[in-house]
Every structure is written in C-alpha cells, then in structure tokens.
Protein backbone atom coordinates (compact mmCIF):
# COMPACT_ATOMS: atom_id res chain seq x y z
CA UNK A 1 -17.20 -11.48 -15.88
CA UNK A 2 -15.21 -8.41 -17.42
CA UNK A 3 -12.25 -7.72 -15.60
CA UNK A 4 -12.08 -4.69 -13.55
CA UNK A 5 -8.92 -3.27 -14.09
CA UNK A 6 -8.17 -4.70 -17.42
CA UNK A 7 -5.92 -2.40 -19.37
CA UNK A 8 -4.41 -0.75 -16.20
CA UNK A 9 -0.75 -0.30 -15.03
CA UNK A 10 -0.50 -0.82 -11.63
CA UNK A 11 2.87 -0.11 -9.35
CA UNK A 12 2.76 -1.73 -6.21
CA UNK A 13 5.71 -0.80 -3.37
CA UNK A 14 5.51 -3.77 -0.47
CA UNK A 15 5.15 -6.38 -3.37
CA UNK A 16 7.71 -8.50 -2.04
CA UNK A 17 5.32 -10.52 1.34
CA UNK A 18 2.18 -10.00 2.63
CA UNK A 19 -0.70 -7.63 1.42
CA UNK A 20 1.14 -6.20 -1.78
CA UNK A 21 2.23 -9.60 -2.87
CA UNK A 22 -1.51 -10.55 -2.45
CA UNK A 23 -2.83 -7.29 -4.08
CA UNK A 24 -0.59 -7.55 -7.00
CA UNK A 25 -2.02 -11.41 -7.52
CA UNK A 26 -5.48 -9.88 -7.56
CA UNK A 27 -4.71 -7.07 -9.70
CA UNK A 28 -2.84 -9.37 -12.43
CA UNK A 29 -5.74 -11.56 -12.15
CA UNK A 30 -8.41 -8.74 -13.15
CA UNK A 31 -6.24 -7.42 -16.08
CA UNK A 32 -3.76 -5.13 -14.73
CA UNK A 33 0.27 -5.18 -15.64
CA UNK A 34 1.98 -4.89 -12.44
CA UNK A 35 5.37 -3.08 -11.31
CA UNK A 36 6.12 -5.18 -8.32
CA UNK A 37 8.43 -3.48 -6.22
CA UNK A 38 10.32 -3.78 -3.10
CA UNK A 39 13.28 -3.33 -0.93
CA UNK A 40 14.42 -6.90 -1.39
CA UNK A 41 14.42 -7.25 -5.46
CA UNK A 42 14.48 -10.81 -4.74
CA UNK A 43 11.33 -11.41 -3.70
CA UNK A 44 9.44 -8.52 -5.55
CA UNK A 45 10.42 -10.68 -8.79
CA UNK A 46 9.30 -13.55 -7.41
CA UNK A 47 6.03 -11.95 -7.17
CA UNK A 48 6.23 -11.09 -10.54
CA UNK A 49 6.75 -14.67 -11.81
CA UNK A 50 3.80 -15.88 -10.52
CA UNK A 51 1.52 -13.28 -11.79
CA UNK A 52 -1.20 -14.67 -14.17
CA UNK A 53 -0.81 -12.88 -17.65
CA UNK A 54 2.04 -11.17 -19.18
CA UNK A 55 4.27 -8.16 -18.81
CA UNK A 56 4.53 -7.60 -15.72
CA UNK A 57 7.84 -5.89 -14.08
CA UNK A 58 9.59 -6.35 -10.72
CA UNK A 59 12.07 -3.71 -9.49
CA UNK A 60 13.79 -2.70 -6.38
CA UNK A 61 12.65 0.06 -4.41
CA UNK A 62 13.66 2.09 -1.16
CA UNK A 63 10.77 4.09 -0.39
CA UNK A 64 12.63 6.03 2.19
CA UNK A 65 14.52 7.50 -0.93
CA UNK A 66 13.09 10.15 -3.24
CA UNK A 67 15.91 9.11 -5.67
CA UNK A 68 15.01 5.50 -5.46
CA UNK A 69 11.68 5.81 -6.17
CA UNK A 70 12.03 8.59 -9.06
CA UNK A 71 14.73 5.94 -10.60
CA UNK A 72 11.40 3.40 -10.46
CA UNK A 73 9.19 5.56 -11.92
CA UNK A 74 11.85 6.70 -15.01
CA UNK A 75 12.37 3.27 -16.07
CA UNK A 76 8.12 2.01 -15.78
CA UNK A 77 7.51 5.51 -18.21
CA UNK A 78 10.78 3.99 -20.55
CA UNK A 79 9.00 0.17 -20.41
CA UNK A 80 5.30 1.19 -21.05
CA UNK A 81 5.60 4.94 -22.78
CA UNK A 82 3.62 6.10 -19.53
CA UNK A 83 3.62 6.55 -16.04
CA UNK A 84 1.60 3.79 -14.17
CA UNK A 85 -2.04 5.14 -13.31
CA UNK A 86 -2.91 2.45 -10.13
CA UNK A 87 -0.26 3.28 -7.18
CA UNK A 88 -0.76 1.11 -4.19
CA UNK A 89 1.28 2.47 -1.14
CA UNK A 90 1.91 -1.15 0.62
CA UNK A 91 5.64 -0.87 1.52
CA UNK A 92 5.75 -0.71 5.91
CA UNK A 93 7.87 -1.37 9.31
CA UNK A 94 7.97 -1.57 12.43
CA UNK A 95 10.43 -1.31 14.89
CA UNK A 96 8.21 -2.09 18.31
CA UNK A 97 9.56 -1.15 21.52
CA UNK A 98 7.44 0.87 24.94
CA UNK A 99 7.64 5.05 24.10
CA UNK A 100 9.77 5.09 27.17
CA UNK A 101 12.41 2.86 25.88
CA UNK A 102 12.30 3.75 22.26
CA UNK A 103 15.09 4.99 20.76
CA UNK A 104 14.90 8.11 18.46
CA UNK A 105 16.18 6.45 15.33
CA UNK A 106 13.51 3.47 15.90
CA UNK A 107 11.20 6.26 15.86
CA UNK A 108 12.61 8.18 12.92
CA UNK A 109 13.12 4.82 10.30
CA UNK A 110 9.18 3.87 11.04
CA UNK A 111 7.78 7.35 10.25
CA UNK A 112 10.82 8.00 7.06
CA UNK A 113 9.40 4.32 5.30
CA UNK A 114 5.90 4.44 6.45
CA UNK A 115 5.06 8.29 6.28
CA UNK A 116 7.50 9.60 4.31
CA UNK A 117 7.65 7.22 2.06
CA UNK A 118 4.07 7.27 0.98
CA UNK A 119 4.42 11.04 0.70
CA UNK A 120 6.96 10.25 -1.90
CA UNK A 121 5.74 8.38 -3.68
CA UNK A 122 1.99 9.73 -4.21
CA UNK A 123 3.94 13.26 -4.85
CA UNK A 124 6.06 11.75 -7.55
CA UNK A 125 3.44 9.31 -9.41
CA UNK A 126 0.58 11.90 -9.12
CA UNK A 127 3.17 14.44 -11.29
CA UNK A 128 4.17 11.99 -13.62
CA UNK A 129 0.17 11.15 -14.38
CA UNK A 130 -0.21 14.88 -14.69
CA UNK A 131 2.55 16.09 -17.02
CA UNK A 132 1.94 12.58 -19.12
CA UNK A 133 -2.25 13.91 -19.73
CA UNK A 134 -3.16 10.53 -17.71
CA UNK A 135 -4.29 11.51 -14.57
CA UNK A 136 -8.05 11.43 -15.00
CA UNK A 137 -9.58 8.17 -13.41
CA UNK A 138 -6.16 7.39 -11.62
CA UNK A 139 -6.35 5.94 -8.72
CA UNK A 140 -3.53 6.07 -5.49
CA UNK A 141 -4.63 3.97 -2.41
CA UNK A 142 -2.48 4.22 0.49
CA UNK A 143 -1.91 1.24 3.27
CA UNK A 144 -2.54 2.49 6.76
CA UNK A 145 -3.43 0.32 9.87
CA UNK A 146 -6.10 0.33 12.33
CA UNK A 147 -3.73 0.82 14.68
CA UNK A 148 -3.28 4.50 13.36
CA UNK A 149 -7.09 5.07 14.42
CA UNK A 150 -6.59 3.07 18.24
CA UNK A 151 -3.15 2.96 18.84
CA UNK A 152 -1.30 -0.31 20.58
CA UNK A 153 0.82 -0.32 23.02
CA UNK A 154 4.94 -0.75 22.17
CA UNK A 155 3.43 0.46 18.74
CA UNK A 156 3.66 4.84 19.06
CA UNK A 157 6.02 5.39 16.09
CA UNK A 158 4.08 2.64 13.59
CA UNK A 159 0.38 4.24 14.87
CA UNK A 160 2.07 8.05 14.31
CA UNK A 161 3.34 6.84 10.87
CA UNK A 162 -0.67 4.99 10.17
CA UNK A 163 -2.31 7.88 11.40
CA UNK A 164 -0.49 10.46 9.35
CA UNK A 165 -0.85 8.45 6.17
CA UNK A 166 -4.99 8.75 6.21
CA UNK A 167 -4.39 12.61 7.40
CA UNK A 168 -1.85 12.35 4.25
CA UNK A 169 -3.83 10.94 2.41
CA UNK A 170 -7.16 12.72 2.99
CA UNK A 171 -5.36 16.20 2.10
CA UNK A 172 -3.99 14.36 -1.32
CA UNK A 173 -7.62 13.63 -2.38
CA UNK A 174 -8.48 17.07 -2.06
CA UNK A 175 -5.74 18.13 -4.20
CA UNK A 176 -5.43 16.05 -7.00
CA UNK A 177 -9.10 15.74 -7.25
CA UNK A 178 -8.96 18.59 -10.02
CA UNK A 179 -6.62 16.31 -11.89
CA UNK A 180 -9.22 13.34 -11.91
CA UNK A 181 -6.60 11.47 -9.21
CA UNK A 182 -8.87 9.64 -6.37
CA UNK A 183 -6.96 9.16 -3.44
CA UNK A 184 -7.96 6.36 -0.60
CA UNK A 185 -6.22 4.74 2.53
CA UNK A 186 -7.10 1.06 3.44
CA UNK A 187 -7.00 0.11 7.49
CA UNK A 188 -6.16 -3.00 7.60
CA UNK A 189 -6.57 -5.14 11.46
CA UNK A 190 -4.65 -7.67 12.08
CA UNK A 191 -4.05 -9.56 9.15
CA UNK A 192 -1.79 -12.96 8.72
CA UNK A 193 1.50 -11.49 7.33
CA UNK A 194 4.79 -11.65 8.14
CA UNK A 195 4.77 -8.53 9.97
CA UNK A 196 2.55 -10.63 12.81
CA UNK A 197 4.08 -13.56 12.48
CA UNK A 198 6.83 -12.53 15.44
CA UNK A 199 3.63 -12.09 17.91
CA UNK A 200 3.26 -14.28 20.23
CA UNK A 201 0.83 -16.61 20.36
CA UNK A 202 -1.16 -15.42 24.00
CA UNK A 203 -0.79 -11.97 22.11
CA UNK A 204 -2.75 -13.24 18.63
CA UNK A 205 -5.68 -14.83 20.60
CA UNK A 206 -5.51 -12.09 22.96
CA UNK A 207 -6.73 -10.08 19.95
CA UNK A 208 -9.07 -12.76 17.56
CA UNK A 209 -11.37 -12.47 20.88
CA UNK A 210 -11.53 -9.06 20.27
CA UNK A 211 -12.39 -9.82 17.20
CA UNK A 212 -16.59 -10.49 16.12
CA UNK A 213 -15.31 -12.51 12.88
CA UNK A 214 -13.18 -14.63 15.69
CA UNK A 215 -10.38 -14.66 13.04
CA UNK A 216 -7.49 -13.03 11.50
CA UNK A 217 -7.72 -11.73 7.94
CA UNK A 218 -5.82 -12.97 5.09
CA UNK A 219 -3.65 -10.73 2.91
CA UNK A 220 -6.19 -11.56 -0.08
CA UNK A 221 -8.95 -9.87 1.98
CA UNK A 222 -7.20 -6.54 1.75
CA UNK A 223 -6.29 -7.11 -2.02
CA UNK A 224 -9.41 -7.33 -3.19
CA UNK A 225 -10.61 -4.27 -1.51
CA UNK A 226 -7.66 -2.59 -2.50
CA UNK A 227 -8.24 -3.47 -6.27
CA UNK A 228 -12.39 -2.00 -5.96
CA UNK A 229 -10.53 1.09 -5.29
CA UNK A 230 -7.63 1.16 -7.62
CA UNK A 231 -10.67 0.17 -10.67
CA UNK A 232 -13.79 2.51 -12.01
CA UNK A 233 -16.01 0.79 -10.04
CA UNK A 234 -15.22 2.74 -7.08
CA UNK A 235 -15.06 5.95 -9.37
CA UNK A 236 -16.50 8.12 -6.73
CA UNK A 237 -15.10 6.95 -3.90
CA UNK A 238 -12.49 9.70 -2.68
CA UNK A 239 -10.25 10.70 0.58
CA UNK A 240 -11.89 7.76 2.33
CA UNK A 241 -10.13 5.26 4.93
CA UNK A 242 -11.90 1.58 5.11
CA UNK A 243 -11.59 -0.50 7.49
CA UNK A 244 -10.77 -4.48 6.53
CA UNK A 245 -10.23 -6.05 10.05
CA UNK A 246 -13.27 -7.87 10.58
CA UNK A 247 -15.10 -5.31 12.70
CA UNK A 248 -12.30 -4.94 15.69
C-alpha cells in the first residue's frame, strides 16, 4: 500500500493531546514530516518523539497570537526551504459555564483560540504556500465540532467559535480555490479526549444513548479522516464540513 501523503509537510496546531496528537501519528505513519505544535512545547515534542519516521519538528505555538504563529511558520520555511503544504487547525478550548452566568472574557478567550486562531493561521500558511509557488494541491482542514451545527447547553461561546470556523472555513475554500488550496472543516461528536474527560459520567451516557454507534469515538477516528483530506485522494473535495461522531 503506497502511502498517501508520502512526501508531504504537514503542521499540526493542537498536537500536544487528543485529535492532533492522533492525526499527527496517522500522518507520520502515511509519509508525512510533521510540525507538531502546541501551547505546551512539552507535550507537542513528545508527540514528535513518537512519530514513526524521521524529521519531524515540535514547536510551541499560541494560536491566539498572529506573532506566535508567524514566528512558527518562519522557522518550518528556514528547516525545510518551504512553507508546510498540509495545515490541520486542531488547537481548541473551552471555558463552559450557562450564557447567563458567563463572563465576557470566558466568552472572548474561546472565540480568540478557537475562531481567531484558525483565521490566523489559514491566512498566514495559505500566503506563505502562495508567495513560495506551492499552493496547488495544498490542503488546510479546519477542526470544528458538532456542537457548532446543534449547540449544547453551558457550551454558547465554544458552539459560536465551531460554527464560525465551517462559515470560516467555507468562505476560505472559495478563495484560495484559484490558488489550488482546498479548504475543509471536520465535525467531530463526542470523541474520548481530554477535553471530555471532566464530564461527568451521567452526562457521557446521557449522550452514547444518543448515539446509534452506542459509543464514543476515538481521537484516531478523526485522524484518519482528517489525513483523506489533507492527501490527493480527496483532491476534489472542497469547503465541505464532515461529520465523524457516529451518526449523533
């Protein structure tokens, strides 16, 4: 079996837990090198060290900062002579609490990460591919949430920030498409990461009934789905949003 994304360099933001640690395993596995990045530089490079094949990279990144993430991008174009052409938007909060409670800067740090942040960095890879001549067959998929489609209760800043990104990235795909840049958002359900693992347990059966596959998903689940996208296998598949939550 050829490997899909063999060749590839892939940047991951999130890669420190949960669905971009599990993407970036999948995409090292089917050829790609892999800037793991994340908030906590710690784990992000612990990613990186167990990533099957060799030269990958693990940075820190704080997606709620332009500067932060143009500092990322300079030194991946100074390590591989070009800008990475994968760019999987993974990196997320929450800060739960009822709309009537919420404070404003709960509110404001969920959309400036989750919203923002993606804006960021799409804005700032897709010109790097462009003015580097390697934008045709890139590929940027963006992490939203189900939750951005149905909402949740004690959730109104996370769904705002979810449902922006596919709005986001919809309107991206539609203008880097000239450029050969496929944009795509992944809506993941309720998936075991450590982002659910503070829900309590009468809350997590509550939803698996609502469930048909009677189960969470696993971060792997996502990764592979994300990694369709990020190779030429999925080369016409633009401005989409799949779903990966078991048919909730």
């Amino acid at each position: 079996m050829s490997k899909i994304v063999a060749g590839k360099i892939a940047f991951v933001t999130g890669a420190g837990s949960g669905i971009g640690k599990a993407t970036c395993r999948i995409l090292a596995r089917e050829g790609a090198k892999v800037i793991a990045t994340d908030k906590n530089l710690k784990a992000a490079e612990q990613t990186a060290s167990f990533l099957e094949g060799s030269g990958h990279l693990a940075m820190e990144i704080d997606v709620s900062n332009t500067e932060s993430i143009e500092n990322a991008f300079k030194k991946c174009v100074n390590h591989f002579s070009k800008p990475p052409t994968v760019v999987v938007n993974s990196a997320g909060i929450t800060r739960d609490n009822f709309l009537l409670k919420m404070n404003v800067d709960d509110f404001d740090e969920v959309l400036k990460v989750n919203l923002k942040g993606t804006f960021s960095t799409c804005k700032i890879a897709a010109n790097q591919m462009i003015e580097a001549g390697v934008s045709n067959g890139a590929s940027i998929i963006n992490i939203s949430s189900i939750i951005g489609k149905i909402g949740n209760m004690g959730q109104c800043n996370y769904a705002a920030s979810k449902a922006g990104v596919v709005a986001l990235t919809r309107t991206a795909a539609m203008e880097f498409g000239m450029f050969g840049i496929r944009v795509n958002a992944i809506l993941p359900a309720f998936i075991e990461t450590p982002m659910i693992a503070s829900v309590p347990d009468k809350v997590k059966e509550m939803f698996i009934g609502m469930i048909p596959l009677k189960r969470t998903g696993k971060p792997e689940e996502v990764g592979e789905v994300i990694t369709f996208l990020a190779s030429d296998r999925s080369s016409y598949v633009n401005g989409t949003s799949i779903e990966v939550t078991g048919g909730l």
